[in-house]
Protein backbone atom coordinates (compact mmCIF):
# COMPACT_ATOMS: atom_id res chain seq x y z
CA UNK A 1 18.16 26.21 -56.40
CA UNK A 2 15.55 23.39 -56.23
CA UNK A 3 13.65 22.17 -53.37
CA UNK A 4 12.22 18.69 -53.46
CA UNK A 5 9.82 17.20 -51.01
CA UNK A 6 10.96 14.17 -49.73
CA UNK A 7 8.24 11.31 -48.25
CA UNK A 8 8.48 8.38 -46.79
CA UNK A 9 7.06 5.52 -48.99
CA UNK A 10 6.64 3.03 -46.41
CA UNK A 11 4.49 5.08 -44.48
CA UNK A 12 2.75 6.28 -47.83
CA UNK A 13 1.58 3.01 -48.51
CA UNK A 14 0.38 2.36 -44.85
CA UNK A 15 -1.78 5.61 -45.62
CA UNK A 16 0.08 8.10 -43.97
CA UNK A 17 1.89 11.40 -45.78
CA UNK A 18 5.08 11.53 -43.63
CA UNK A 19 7.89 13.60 -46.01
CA UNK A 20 9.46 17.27 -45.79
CA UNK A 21 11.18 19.43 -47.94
CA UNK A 22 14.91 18.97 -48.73
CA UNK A 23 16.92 22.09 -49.98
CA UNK A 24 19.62 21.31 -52.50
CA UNK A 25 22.15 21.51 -52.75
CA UNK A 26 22.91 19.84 -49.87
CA UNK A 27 25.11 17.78 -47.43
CA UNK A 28 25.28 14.45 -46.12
CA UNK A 29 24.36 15.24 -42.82
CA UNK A 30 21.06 17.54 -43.41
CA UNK A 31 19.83 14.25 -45.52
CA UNK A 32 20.20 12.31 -42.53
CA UNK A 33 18.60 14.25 -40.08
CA UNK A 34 15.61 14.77 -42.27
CA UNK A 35 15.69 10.85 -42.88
CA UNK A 36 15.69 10.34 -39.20
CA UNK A 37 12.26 13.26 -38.67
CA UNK A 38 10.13 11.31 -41.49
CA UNK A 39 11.04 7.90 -40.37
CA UNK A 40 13.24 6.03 -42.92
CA UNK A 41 15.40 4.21 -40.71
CA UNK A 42 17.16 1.91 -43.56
CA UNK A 43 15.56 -0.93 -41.11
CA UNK A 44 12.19 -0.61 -41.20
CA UNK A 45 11.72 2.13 -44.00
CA UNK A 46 14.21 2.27 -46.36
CA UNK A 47 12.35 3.85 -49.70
CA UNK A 48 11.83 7.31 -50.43
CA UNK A 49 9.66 9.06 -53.45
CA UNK A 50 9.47 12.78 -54.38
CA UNK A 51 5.68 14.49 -54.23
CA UNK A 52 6.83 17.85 -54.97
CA UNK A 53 9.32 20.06 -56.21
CA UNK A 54 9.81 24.34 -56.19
CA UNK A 55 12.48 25.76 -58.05
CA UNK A 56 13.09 29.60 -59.55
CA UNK A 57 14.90 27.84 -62.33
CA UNK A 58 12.93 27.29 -65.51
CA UNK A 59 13.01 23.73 -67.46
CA UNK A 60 13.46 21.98 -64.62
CA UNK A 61 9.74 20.22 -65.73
CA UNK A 62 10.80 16.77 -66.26
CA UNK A 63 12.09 16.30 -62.68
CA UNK A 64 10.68 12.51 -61.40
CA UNK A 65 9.38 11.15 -58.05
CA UNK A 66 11.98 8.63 -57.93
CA UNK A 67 15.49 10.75 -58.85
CA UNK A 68 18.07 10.06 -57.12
CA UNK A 69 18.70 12.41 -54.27
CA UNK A 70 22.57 12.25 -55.02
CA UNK A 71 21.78 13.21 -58.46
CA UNK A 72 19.61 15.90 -57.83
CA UNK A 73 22.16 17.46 -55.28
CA UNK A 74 25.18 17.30 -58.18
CA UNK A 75 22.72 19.02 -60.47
CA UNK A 76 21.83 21.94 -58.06
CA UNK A 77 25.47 22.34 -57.15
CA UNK A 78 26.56 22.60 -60.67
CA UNK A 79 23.76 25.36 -60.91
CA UNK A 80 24.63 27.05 -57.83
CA UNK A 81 28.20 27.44 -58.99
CA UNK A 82 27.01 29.08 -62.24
CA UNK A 83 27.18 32.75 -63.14
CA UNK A 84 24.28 34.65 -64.05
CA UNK A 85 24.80 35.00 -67.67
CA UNK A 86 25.61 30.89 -67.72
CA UNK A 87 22.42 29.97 -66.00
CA UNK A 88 20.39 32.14 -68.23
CA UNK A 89 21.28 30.08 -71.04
CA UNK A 90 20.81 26.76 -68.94
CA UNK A 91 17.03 28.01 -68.99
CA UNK A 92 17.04 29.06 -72.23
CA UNK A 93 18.53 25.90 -73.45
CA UNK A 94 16.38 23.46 -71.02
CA UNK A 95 12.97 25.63 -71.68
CA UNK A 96 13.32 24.78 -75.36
CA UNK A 97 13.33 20.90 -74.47
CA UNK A 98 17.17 20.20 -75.82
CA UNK A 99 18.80 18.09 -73.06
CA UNK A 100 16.65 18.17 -70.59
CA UNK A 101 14.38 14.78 -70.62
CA UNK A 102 16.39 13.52 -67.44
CA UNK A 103 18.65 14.58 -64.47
CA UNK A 104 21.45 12.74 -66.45
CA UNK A 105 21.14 14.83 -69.37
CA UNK A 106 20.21 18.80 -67.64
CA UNK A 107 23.53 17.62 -65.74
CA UNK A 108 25.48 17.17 -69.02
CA UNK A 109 24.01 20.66 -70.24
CA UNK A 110 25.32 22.53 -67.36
CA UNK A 111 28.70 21.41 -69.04
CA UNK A 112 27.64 21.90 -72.23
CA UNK A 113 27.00 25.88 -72.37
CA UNK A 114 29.30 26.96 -74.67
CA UNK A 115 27.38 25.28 -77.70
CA UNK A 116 24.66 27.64 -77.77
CA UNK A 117 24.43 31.01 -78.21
CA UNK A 118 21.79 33.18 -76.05
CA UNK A 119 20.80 36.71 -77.02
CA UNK A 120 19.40 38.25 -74.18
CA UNK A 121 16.30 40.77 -74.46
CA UNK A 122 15.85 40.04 -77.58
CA UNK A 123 12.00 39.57 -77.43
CA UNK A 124 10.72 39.42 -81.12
CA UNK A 125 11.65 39.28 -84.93
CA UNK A 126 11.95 43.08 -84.95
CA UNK A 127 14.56 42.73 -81.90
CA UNK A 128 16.51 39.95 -83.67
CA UNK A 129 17.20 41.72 -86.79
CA UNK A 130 18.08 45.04 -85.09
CA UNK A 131 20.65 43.24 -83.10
CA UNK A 132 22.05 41.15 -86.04
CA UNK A 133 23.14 44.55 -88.18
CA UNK A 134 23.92 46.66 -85.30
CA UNK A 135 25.43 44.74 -82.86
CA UNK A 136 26.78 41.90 -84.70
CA UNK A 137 27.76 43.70 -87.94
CA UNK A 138 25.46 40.95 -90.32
CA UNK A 139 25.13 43.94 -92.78
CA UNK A 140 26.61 47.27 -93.22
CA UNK A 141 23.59 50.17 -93.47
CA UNK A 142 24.45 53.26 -94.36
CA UNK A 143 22.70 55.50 -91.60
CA UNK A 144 20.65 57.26 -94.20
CA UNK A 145 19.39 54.05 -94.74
CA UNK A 146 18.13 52.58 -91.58
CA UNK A 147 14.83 53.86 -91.45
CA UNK A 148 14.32 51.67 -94.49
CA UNK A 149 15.24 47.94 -93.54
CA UNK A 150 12.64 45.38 -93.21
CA UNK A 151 14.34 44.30 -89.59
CA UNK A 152 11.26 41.80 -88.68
CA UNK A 153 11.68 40.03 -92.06
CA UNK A 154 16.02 40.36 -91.75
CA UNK A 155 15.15 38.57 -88.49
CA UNK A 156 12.33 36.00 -89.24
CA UNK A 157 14.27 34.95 -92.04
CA UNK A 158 17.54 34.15 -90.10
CA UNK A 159 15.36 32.82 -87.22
CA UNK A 160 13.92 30.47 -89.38
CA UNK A 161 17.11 29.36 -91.39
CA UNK A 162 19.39 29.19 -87.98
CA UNK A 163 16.64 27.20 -85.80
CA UNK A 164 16.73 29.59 -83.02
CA UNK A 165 13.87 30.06 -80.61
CA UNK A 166 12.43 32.95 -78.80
CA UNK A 167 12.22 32.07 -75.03
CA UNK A 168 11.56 34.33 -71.93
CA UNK A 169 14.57 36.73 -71.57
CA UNK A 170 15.74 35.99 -74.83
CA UNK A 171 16.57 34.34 -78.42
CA UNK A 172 18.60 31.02 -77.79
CA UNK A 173 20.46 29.56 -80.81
CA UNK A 174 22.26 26.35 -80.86
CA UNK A 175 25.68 26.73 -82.20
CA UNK A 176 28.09 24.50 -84.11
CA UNK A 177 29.96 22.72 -81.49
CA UNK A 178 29.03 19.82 -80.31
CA UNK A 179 28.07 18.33 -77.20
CA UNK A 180 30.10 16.05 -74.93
CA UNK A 181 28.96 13.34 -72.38
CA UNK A 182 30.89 14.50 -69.74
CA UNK A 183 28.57 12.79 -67.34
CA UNK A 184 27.48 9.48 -67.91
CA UNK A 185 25.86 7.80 -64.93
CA UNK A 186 25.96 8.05 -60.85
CA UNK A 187 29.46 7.13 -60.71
CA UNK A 188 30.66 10.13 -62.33
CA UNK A 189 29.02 12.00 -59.39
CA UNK A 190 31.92 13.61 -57.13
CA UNK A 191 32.45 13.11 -53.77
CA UNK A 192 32.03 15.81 -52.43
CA UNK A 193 28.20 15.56 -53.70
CA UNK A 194 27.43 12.41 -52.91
CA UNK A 195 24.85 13.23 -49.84
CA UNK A 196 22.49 10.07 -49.62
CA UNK A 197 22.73 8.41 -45.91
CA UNK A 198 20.31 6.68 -43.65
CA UNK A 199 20.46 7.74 -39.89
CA UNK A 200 23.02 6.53 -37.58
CA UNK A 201 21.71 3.70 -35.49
CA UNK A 202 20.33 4.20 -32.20
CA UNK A 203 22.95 2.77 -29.23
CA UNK A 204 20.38 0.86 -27.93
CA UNK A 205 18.96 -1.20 -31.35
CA UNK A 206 19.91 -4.74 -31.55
CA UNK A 207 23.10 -5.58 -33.64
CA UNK A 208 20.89 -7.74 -35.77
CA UNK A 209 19.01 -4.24 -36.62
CA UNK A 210 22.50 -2.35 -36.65
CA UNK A 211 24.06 -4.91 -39.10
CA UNK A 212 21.18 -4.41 -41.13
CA UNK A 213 21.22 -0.39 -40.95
CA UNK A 214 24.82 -0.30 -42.02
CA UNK A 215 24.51 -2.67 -44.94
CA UNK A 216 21.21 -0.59 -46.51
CA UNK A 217 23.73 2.37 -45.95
CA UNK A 218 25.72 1.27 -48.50
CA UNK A 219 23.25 1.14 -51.28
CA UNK A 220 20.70 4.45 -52.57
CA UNK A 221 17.77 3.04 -52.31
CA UNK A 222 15.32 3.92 -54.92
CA UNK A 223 11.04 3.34 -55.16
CA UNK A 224 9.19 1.17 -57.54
CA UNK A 225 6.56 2.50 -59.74
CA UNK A 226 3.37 3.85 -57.04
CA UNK A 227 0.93 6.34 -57.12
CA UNK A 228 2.00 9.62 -56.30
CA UNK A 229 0.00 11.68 -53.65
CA UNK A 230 -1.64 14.97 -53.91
CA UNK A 231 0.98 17.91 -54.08
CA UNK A 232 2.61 18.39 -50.53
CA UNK A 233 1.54 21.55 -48.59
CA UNK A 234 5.00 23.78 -47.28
């Protein structure tokens, strides 16, 4: 679902690009090992940024270089448990900007589906009002009539009274239910999704070192504010 490109910020700022992509979602283990190949230790390199993402999913735009690799994992899995039809109108939804300025919030729209409507292949006006009288029974046309309605007008007009928005694949239309916070910060995150974890310690570090590897362990460790590198190369 999304691929992020993990780097080590340690060695960033000591002018070397050490990082590699993470698929999510993911598990605790996988995070580990790649931890362990690119160096962070929770010793001597304990910070992480993101250069790069890939997804197939659209809206996905306003994903940072310093989310939360927990939170990015509960968001994938929420999307990789979607049906088709659902996700469609996640993209629909997130393309049009409505929820989707933050992890926190694209999370709360995967739970949120079912106040928006999606019409899909519906490309245009023409499209829109065709599918308003014949599929969804807006008016009753005599079929001696048909080849007389004004259907780009019939659907401009409701278009523009309703809000909707044309996107790729479709016409999305908030409805009128409103949305609930179902998730409102990284403690809401299962536990079964909670995949941040520095390497196990080496037998042979000092317990000094050790003590200090399992107490970082506790605690996601997040970057402050530096430049971001050139896009990563797979």
């Amino acid at each position: 679902m999304i691929e992020a490109y993990v780097t080590n910020l340690g060695k960033y700022n000591e002018g070397e690009l050490c990082g590699e992509w993470l698929k999510l979602p993911t598990d605790k283990e996988t995070v580990k090992d790649l931890f362990a190949r690119i160096g962070i230790d929770g010793v001597l390199y304990e910070e992480f940024f993101i250069t790069d993402y890939e997804t197939d999913l659209a809206g996905l735009q306003n994903l940072g270089e310093y989310e939360s690799i927990d939170e990015l994992n509960y968001l994938a899995a929420l999307l990789d448990e979607m049906p088709g039809y659902e996700r469609e109108t996640f993209e629909a939804a997130a393309v049009c900007g409505d929820s989707s300025g933050s992890v926190k919030e694209l999370i709360n729209l995967t739970q949120n589906l079912d106040c928006y409507d999606f019409y899909r292949g519906i490309k245009d006006n023409d499209d829109l009002g065709r599918f308003l009288i014949y599929e969804l029974g807006y008016l009753d046309v005599p079929e001696h009539l048909q080849d007389y309605i004004d259907y780009e007008s019939y659907g401009r007009d409701y278009s523009i009274n309703e809000g909707g928005e044309f996107v790729d694949g479709g016409y999305i239309l908030r409805g009128y239910g409103s949305a609930i916070e179902h998730y409102s910060g990284r403690d809401d995150i299962p536990d079964e999704h909670r995949v941040f974890a520095f390497p196990d310690p080496p037998d042979k570090m000092p317990i000094k070192d050790q003590l200090r590897m399992y107490a970082a362990m506790t605690q996601t460790q997040t970057a402050a504010d530096k430049p971001v590198p050139a896009r990563a190369e797979r």
